[in-house]
C-alpha atoms as a PDB file:
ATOM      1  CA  UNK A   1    -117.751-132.222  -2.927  1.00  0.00           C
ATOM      2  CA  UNK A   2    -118.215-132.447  -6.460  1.00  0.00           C
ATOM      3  CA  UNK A   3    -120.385-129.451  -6.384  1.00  0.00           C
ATOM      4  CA  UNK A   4    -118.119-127.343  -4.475  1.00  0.00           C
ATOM      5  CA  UNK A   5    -115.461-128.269  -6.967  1.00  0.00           C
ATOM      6  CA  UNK A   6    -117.668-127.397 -10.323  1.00  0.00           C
ATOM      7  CA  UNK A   7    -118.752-123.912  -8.507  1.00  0.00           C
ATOM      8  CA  UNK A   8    -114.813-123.173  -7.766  1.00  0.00           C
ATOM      9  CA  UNK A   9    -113.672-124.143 -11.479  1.00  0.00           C
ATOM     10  CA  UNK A  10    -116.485-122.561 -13.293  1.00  0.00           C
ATOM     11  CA  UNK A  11    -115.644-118.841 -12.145  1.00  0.00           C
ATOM     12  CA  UNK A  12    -112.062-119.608 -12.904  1.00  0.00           C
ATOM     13  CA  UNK A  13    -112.146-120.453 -16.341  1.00  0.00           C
ATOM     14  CA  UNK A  14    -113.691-118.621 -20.024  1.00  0.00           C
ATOM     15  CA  UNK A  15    -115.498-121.921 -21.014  1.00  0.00           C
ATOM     16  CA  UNK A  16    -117.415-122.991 -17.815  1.00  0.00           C
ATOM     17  CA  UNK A  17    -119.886-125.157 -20.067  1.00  0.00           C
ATOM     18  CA  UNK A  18    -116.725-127.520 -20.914  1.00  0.00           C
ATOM     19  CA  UNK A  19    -115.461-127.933 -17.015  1.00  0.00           C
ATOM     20  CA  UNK A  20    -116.217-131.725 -16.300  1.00  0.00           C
ATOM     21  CA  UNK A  21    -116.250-133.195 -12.885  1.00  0.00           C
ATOM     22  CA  UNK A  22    -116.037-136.849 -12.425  1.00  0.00           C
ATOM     23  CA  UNK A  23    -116.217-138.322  -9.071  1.00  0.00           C
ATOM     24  CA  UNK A  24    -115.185-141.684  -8.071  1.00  0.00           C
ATOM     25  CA  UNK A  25    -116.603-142.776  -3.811  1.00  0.00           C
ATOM     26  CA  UNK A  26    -114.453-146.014  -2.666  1.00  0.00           C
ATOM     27  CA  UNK A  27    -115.708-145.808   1.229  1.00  0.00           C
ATOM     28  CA  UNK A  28    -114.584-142.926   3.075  1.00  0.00           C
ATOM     29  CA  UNK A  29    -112.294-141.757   0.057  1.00  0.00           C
ATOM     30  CA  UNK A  30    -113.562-139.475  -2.770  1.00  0.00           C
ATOM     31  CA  UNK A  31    -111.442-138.961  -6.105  1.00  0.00           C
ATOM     32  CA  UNK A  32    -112.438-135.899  -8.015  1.00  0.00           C
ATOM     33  CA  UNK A  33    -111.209-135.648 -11.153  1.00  0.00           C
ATOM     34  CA  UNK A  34    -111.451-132.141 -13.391  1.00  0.00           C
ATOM     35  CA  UNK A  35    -111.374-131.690 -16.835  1.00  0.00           C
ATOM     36  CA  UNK A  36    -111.221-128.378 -18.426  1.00  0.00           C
ATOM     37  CA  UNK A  37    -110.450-127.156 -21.879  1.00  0.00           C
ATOM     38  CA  UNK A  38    -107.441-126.903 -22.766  1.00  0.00           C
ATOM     39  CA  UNK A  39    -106.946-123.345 -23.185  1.00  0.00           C
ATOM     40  CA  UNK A  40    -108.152-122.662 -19.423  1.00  0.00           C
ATOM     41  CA  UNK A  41    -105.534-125.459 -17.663  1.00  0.00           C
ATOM     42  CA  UNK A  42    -103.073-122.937 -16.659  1.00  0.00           C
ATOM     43  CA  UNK A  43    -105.910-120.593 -15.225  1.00  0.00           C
ATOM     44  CA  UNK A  44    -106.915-123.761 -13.248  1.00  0.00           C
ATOM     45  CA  UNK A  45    -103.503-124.711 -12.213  1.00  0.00           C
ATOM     46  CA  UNK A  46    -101.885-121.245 -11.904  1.00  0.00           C
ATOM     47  CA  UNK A  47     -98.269-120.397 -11.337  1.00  0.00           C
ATOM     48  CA  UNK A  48     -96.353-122.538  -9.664  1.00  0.00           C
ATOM     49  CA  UNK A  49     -99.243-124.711  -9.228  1.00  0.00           C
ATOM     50  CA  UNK A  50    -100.778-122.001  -6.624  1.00  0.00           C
ATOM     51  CA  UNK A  51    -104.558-122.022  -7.495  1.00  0.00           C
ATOM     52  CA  UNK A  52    -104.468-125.857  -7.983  1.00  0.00           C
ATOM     53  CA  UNK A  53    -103.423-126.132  -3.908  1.00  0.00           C
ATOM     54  CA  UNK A  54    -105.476-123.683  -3.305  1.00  0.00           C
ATOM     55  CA  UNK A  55    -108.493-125.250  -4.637  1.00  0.00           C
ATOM     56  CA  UNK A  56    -107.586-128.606  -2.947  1.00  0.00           C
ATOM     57  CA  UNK A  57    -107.344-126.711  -0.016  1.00  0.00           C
ATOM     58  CA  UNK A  58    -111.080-125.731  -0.122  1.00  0.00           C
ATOM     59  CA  UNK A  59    -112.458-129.168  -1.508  1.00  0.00           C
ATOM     60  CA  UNK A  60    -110.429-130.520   1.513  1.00  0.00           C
ATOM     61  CA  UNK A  61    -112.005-128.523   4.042  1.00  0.00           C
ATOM     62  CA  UNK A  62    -115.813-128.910   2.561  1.00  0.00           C
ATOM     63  CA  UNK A  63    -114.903-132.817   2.628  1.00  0.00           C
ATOM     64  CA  UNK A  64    -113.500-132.877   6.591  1.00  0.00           C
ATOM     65  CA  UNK A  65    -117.171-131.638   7.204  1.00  0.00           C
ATOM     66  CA  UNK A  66    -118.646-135.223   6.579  1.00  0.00           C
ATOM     67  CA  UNK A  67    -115.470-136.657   7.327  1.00  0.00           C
ATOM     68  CA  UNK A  68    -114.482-138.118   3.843  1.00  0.00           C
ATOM     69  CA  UNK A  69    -110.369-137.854   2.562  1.00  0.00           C
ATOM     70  CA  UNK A  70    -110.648-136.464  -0.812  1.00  0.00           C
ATOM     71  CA  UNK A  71    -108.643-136.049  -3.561  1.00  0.00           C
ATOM     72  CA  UNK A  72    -108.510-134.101  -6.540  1.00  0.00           C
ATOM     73  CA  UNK A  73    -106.886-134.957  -9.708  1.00  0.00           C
ATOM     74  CA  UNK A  74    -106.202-132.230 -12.817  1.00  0.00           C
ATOM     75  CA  UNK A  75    -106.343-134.205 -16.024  1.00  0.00           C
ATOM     76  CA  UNK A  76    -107.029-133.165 -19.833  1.00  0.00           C
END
């Protein structure tokens, strides 16, 4: 999952080298979080929130593959 998520973010922002992805397993749950620099957060969030969802979406999908809930958190 944490791949899927770095590919996703990388061609969304201007600084790819600074996107971070942190991933934290607890059994079947998976926390990703993703740090980006600051200037690219609202290309990684979007209006109204509307890439962000659709980005869970997708890391949500890869992740009912192996059958893992997954979350993904948007920090700075």
């Amino acid at each position: 999952m944490k791949e899927v998520l770095e590919i996703i973010a990388k061609a969304l922002v201007e600084n790819p080298d600074e996107v971070q992805v942190t991933e934290y397993e607890d059994g079947d749950s998976i926390t990703l979080e993703l740090r980006v620099a600051d200037g690219d957060m609202g290309k990684v969030i979007g209006k109204q929130g509307r890439i962000a969802k659709a980005i869970r979406t997708v890391v949500k999908a890869a992740a009912s593959i192996e059958n893992k809930h997954v979350s993904v958190d948007i920090v700075q």
